[in-house]
PDB file of N, CA and C in Angstrom:
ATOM      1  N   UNK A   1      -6.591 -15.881   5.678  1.00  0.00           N
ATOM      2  CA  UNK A   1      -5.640 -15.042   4.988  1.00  0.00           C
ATOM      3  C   UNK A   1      -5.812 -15.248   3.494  1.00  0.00           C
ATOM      4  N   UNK A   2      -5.670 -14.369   3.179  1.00  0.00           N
ATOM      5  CA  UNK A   2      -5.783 -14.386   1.322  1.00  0.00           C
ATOM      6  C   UNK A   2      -4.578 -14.860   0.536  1.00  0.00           C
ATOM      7  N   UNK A   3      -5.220 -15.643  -0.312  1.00  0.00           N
ATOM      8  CA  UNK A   3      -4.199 -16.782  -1.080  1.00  0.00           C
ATOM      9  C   UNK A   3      -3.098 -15.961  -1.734  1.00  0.00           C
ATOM     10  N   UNK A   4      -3.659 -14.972  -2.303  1.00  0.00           N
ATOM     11  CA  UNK A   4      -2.796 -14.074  -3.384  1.00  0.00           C
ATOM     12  C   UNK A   4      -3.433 -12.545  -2.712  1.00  0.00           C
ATOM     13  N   UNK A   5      -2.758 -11.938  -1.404  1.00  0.00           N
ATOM     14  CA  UNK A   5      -2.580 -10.864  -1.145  1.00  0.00           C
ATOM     15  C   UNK A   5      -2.031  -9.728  -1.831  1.00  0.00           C
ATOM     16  N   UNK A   6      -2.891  -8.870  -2.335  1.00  0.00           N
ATOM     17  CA  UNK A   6      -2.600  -7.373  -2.855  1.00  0.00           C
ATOM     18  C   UNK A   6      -3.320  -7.631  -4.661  1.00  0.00           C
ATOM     19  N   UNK A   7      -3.901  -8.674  -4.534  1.00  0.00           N
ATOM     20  CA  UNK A   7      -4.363  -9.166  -5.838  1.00  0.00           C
ATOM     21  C   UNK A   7      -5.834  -8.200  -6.338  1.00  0.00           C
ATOM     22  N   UNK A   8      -5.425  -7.388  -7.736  1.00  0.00           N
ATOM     23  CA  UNK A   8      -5.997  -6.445  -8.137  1.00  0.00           C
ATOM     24  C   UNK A   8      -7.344  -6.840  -8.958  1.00  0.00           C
ATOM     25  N   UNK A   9      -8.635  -6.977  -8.487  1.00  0.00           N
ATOM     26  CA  UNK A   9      -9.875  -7.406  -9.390  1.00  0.00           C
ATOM     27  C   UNK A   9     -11.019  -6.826  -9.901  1.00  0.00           C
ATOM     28  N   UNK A  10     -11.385  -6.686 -10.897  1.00  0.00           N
ATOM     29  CA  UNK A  10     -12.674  -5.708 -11.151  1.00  0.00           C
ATOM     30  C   UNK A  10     -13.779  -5.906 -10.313  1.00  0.00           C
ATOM     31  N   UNK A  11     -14.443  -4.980 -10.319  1.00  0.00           N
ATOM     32  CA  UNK A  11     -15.638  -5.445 -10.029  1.00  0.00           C
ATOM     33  C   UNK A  11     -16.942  -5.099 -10.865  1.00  0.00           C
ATOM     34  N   UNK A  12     -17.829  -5.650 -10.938  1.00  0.00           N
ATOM     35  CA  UNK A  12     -18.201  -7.183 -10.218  1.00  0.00           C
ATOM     36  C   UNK A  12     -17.345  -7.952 -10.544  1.00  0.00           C
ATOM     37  N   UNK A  13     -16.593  -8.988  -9.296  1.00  0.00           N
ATOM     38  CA  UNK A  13     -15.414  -9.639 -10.101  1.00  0.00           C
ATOM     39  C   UNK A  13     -15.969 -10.874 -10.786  1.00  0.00           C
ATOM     40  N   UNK A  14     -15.052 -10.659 -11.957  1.00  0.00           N
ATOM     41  CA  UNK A  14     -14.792 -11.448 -13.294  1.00  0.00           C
ATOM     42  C   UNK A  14     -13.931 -11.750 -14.189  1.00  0.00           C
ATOM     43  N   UNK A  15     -13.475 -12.364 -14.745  1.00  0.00           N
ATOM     44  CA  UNK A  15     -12.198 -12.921 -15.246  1.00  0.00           C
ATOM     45  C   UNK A  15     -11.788 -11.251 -16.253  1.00  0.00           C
ATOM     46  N   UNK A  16     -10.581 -11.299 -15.934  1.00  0.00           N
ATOM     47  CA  UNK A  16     -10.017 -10.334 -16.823  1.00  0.00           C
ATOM     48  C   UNK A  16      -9.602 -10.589 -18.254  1.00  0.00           C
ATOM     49  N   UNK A  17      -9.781 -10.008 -19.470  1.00  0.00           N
ATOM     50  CA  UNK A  17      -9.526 -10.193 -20.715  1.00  0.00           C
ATOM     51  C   UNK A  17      -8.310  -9.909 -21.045  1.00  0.00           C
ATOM     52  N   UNK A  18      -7.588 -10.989 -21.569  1.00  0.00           N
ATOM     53  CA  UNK A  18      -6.276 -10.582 -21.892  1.00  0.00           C
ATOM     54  C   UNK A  18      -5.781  -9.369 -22.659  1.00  0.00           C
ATOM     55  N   UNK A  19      -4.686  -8.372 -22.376  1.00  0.00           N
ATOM     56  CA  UNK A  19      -4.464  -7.687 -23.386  1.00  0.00           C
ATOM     57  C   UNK A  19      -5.385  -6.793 -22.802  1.00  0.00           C
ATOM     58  N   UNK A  20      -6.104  -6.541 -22.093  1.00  0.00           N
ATOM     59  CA  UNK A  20      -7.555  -5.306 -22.381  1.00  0.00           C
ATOM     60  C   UNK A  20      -7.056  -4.845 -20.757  1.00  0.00           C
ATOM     61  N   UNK A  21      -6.791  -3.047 -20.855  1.00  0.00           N
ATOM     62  CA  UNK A  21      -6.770  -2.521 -19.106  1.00  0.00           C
ATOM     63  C   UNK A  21      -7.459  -1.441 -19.012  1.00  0.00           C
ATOM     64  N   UNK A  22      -8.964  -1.511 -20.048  1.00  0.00           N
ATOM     65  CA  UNK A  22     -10.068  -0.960 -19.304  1.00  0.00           C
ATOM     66  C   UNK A  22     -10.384  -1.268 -17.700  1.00  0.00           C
ATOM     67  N   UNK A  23     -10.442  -2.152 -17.468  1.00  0.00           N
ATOM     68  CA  UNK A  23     -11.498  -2.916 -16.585  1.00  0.00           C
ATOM     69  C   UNK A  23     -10.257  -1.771 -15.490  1.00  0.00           C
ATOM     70  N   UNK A  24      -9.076  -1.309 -15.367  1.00  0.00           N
ATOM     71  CA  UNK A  24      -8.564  -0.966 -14.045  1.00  0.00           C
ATOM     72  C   UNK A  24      -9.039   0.790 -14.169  1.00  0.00           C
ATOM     73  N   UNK A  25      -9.989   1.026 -14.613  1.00  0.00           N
ATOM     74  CA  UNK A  25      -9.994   2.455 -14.649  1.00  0.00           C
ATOM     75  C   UNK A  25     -11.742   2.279 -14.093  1.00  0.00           C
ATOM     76  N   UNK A  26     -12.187   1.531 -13.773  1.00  0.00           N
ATOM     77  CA  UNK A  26     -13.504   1.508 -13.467  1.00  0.00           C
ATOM     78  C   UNK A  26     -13.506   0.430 -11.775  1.00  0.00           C
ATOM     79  N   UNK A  27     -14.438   0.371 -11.115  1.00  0.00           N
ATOM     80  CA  UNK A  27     -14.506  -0.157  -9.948  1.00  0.00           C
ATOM     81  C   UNK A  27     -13.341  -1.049  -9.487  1.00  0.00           C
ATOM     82  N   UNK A  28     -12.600  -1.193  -8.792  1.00  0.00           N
ATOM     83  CA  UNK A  28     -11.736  -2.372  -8.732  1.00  0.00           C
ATOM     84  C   UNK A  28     -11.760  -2.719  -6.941  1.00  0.00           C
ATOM     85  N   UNK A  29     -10.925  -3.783  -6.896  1.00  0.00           N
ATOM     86  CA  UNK A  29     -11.125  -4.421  -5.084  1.00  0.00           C
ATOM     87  C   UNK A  29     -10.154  -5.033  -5.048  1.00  0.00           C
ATOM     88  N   UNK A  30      -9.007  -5.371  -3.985  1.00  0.00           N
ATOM     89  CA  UNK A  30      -7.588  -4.869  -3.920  1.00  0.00           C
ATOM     90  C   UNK A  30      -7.855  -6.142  -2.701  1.00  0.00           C
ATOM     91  N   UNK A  31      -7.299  -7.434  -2.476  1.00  0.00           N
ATOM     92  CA  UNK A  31      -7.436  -8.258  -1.901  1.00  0.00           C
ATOM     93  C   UNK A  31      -6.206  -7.861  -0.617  1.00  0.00           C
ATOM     94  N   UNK A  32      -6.737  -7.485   0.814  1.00  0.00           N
ATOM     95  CA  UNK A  32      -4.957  -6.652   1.278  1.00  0.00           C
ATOM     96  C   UNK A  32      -4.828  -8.074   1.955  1.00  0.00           C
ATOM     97  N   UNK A  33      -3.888  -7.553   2.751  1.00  0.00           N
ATOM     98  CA  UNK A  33      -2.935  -8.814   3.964  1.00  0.00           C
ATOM     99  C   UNK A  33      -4.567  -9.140   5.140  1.00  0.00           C
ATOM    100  N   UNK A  34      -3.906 -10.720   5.526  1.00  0.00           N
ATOM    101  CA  UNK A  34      -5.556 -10.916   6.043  1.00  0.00           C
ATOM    102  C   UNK A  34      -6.686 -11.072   6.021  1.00  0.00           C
ATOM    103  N   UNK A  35      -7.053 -11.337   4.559  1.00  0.00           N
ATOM    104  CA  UNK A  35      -8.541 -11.016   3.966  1.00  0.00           C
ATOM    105  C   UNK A  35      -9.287 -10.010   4.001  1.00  0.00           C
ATOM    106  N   UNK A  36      -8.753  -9.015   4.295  1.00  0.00           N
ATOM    107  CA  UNK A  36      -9.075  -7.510   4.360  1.00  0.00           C
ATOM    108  C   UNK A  36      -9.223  -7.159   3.264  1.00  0.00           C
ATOM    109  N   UNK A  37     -10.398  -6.675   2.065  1.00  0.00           N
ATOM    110  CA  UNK A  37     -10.559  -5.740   0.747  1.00  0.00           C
ATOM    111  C   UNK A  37     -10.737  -4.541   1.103  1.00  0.00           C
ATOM    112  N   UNK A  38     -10.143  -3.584  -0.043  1.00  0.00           N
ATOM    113  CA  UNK A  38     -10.326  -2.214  -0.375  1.00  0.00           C
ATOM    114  C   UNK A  38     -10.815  -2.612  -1.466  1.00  0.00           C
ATOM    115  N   UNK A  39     -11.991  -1.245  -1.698  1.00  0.00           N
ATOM    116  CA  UNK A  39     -12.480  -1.107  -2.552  1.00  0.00           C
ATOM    117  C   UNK A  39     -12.493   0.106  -2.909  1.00  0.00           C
ATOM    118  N   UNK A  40     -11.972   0.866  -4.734  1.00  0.00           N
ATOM    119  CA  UNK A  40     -11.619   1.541  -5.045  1.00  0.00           C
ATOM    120  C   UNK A  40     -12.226   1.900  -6.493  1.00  0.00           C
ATOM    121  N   UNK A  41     -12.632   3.408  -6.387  1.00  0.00           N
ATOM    122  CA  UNK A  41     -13.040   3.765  -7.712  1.00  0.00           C
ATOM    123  C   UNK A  41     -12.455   3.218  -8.994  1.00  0.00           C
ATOM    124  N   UNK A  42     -10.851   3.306  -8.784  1.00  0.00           N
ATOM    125  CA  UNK A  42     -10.264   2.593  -9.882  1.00  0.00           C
ATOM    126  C   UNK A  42      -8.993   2.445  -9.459  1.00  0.00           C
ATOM    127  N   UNK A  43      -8.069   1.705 -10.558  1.00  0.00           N
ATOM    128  CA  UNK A  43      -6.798   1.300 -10.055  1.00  0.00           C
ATOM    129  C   UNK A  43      -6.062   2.756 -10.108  1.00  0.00           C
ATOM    130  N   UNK A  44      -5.975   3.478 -10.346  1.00  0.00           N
ATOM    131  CA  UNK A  44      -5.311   4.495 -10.794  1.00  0.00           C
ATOM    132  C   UNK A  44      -5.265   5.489  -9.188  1.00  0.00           C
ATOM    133  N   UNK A  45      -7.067   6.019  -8.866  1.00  0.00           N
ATOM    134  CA  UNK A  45      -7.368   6.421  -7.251  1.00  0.00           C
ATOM    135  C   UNK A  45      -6.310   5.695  -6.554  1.00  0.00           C
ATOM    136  N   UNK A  46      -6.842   4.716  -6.464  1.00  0.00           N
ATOM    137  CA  UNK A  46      -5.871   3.614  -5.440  1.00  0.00           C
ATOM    138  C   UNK A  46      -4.890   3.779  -5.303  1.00  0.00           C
ATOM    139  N   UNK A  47      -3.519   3.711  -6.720  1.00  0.00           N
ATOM    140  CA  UNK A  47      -2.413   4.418  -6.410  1.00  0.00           C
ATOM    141  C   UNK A  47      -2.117   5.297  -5.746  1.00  0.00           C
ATOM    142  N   UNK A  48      -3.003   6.745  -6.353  1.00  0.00           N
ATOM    143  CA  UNK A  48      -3.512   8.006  -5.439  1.00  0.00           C
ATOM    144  C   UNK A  48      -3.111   7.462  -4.137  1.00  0.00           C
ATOM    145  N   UNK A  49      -4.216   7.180  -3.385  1.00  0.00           N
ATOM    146  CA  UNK A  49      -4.111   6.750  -2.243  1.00  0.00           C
ATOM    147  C   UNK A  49      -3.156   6.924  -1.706  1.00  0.00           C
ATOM    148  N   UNK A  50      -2.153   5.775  -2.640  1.00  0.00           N
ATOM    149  CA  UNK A  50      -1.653   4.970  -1.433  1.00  0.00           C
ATOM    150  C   UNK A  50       0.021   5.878  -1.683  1.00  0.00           C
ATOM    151  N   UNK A  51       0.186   6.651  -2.899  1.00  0.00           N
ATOM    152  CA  UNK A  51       1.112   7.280  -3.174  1.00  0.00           C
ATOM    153  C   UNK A  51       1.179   8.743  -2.270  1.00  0.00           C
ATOM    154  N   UNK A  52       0.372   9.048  -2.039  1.00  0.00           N
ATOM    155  CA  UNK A  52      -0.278  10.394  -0.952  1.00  0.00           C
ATOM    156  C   UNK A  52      -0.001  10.104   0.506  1.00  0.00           C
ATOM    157  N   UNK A  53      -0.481   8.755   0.912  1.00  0.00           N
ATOM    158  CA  UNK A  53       0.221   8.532   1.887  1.00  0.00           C
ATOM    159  C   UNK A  53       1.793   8.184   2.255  1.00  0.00           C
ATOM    160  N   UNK A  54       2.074   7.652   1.285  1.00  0.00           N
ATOM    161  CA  UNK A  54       3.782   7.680   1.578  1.00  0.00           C
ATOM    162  C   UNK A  54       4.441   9.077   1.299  1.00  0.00           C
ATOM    163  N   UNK A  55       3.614   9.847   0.211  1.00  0.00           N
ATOM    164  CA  UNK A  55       4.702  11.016   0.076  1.00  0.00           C
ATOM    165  C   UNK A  55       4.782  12.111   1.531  1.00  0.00           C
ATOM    166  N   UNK A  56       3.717  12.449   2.127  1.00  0.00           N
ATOM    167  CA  UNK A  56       3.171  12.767   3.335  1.00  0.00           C
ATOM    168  C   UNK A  56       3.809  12.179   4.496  1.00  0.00           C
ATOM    169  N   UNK A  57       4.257  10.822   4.404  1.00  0.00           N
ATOM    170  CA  UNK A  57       4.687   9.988   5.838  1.00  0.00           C
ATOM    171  C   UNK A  57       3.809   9.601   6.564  1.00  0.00           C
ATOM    172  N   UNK A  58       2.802   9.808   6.190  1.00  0.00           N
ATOM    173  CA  UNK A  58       1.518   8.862   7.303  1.00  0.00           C
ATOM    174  C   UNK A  58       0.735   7.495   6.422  1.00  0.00           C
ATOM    175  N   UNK A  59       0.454   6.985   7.493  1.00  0.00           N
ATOM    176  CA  UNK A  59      -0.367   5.891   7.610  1.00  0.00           C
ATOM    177  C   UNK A  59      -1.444   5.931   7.557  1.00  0.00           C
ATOM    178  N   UNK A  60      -2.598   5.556   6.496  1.00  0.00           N
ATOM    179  CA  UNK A  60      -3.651   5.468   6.384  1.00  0.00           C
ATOM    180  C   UNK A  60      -4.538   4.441   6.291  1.00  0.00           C
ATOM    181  N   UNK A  61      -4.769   3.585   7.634  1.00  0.00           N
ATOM    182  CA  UNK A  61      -5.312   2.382   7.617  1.00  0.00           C
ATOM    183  C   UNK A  61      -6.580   2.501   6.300  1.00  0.00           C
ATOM    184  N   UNK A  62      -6.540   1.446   5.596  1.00  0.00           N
ATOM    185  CA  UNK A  62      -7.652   1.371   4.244  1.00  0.00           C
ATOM    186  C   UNK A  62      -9.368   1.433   4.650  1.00  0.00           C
ATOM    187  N   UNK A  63      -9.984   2.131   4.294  1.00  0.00           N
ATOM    188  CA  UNK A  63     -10.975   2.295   4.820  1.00  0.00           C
ATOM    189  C   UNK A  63     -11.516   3.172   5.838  1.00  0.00           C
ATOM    190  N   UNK A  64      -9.888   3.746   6.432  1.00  0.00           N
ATOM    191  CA  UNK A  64     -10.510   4.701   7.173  1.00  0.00           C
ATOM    192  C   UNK A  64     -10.166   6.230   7.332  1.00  0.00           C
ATOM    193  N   UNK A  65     -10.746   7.159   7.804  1.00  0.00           N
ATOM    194  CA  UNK A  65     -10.164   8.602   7.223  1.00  0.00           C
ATOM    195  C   UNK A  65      -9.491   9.108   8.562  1.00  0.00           C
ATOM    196  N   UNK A  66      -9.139   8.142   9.510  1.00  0.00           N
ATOM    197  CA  UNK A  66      -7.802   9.209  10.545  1.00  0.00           C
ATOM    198  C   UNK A  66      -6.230   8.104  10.280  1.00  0.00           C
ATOM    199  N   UNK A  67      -5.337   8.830  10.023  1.00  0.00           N
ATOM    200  CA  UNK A  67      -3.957   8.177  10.444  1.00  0.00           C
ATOM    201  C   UNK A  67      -3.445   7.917  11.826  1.00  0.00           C
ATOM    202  N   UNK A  68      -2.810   6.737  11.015  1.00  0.00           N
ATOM    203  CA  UNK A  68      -2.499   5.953  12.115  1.00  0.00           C
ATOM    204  C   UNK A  68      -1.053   6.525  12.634  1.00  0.00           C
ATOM    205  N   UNK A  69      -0.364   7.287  12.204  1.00  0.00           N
ATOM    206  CA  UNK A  69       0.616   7.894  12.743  1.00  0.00           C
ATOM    207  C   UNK A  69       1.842   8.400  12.051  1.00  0.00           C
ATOM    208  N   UNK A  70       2.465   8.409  12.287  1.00  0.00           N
ATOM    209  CA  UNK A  70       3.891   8.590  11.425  1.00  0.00           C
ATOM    210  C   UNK A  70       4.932   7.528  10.863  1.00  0.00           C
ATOM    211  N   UNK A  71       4.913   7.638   9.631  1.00  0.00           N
ATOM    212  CA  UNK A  71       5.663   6.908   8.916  1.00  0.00           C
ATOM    213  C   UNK A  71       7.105   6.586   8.373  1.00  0.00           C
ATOM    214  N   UNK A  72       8.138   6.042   8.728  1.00  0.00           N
ATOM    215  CA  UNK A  72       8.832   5.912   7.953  1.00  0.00           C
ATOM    216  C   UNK A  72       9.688   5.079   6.797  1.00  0.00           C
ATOM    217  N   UNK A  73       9.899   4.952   5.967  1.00  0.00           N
ATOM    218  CA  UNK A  73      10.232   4.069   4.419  1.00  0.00           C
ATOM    219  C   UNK A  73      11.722   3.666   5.150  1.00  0.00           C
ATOM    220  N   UNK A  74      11.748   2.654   5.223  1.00  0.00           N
ATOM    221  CA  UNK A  74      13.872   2.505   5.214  1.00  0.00           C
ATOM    222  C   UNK A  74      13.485   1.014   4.388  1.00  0.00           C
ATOM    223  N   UNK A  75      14.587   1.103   3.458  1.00  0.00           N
ATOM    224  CA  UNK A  75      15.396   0.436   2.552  1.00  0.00           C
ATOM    225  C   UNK A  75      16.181  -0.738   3.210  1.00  0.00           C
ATOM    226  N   UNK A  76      15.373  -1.968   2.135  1.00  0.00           N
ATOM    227  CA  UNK A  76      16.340  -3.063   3.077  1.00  0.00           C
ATOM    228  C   UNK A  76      18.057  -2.928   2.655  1.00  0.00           C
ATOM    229  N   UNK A  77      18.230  -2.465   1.615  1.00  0.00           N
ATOM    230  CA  UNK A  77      19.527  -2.458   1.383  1.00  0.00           C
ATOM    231  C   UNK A  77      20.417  -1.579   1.919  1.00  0.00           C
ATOM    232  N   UNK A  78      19.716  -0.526   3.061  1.00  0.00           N
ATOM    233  CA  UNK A  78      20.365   0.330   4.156  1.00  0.00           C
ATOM    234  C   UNK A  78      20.341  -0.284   4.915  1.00  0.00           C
ATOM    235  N   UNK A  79      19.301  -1.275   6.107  1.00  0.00           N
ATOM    236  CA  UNK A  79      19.435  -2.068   6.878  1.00  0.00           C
ATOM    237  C   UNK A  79      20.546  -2.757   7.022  1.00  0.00           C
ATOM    238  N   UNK A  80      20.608  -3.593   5.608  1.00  0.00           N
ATOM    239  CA  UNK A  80      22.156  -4.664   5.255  1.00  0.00           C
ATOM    240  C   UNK A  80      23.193  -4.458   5.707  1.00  0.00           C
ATOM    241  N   UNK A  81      23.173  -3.187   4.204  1.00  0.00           N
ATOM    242  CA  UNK A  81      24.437  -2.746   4.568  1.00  0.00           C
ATOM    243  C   UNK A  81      25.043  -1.683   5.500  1.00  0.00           C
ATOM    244  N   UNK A  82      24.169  -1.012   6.012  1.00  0.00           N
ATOM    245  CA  UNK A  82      24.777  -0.032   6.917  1.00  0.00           C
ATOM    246  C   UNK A  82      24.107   0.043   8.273  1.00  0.00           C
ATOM    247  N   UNK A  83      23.825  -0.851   8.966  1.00  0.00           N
ATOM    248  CA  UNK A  83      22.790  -0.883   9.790  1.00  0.00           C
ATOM    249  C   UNK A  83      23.056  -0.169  11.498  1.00  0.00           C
ATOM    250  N   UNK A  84      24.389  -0.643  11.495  1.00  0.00           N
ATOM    251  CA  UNK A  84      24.578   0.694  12.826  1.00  0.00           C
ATOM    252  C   UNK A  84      24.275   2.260  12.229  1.00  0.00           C
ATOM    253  N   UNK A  85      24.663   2.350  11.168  1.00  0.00           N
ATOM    254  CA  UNK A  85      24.026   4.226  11.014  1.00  0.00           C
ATOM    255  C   UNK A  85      23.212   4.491  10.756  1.00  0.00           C
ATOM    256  N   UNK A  86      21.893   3.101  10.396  1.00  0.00           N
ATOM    257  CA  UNK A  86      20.681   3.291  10.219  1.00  0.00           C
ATOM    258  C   UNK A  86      19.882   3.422  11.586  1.00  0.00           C
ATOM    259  N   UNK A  87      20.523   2.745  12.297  1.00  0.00           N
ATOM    260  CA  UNK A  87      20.300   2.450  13.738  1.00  0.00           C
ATOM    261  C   UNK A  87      20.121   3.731  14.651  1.00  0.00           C
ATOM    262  N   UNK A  88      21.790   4.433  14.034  1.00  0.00           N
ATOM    263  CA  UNK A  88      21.375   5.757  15.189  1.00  0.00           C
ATOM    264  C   UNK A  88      20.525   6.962  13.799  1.00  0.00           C
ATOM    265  N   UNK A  89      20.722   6.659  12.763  1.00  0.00           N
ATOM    266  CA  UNK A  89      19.140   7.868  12.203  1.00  0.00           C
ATOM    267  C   UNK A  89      17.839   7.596  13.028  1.00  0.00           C
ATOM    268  N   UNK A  90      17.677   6.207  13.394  1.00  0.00           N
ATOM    269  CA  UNK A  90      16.244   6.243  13.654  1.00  0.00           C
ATOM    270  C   UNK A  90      16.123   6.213  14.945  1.00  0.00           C
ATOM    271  N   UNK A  91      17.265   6.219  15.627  1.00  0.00           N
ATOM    272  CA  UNK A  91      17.120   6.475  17.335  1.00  0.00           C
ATOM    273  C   UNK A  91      17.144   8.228  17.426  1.00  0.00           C
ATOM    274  N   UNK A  92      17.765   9.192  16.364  1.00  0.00           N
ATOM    275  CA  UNK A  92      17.883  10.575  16.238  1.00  0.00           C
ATOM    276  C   UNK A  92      15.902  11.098  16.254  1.00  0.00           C
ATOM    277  N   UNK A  93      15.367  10.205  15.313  1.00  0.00           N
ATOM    278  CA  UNK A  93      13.962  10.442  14.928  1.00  0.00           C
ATOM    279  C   UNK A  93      13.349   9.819  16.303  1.00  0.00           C
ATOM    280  N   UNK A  94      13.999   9.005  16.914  1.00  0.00           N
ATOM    281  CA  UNK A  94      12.994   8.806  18.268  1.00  0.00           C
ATOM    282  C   UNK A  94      12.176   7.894  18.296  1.00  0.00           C
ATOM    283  N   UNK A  95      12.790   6.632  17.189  1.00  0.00           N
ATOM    284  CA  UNK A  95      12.199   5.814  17.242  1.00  0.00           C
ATOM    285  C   UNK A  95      13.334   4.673  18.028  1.00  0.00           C
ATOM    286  N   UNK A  96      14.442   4.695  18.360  1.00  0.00           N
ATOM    287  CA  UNK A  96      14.907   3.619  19.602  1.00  0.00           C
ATOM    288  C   UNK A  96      14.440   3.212  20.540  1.00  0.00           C
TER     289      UNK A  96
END
């Protein structure tokens, strides 16, 4: 498992220069959960990515071009605090 998961690095990786955020607009590699890397044109794509898939609701395992299914975002602070009516939204969606 990776020490520092989701940890953003140029490539070829090399120490980053303080102050300087060229280096995220050119090759970068995205350390995920597991020792699993993505590798990404730049930090910016990547967002892309990963912002496309949440706005959409699907799942896009990294690396690969079919989804993994349907998605949904819930808020831990709906869980908390309201969690029986979170309970029956997501038994309504068919996920109970």
């Amino acid at each position: 498992m990776s020490e520092k998961p989701y940890e953003v690095y140029p490539l070829p990786r090399k120490r980053r220069k303080k102050y300087r955020l060229d280096w995220m607009f050119a090759k970068v590699e995205i350390d995920g959960h597991h020792g699993v890397a993505y590798v990404s044109d730049s930090l910016v794509d990547f967002w892309y990515d990963c912002i496309e898939g949440y706005l959409s609701g699907y799942l896009r395992p990294c690396g690969l071009d079919t989804f993994a299914g349907k998605v949904f975002v819930v808020k831990l602070e709906d869980l908390v605090g309201r969690p029986v009516k979170m309970l029956h939204h997501l038994e309504r969606l068919g996920l109970g």
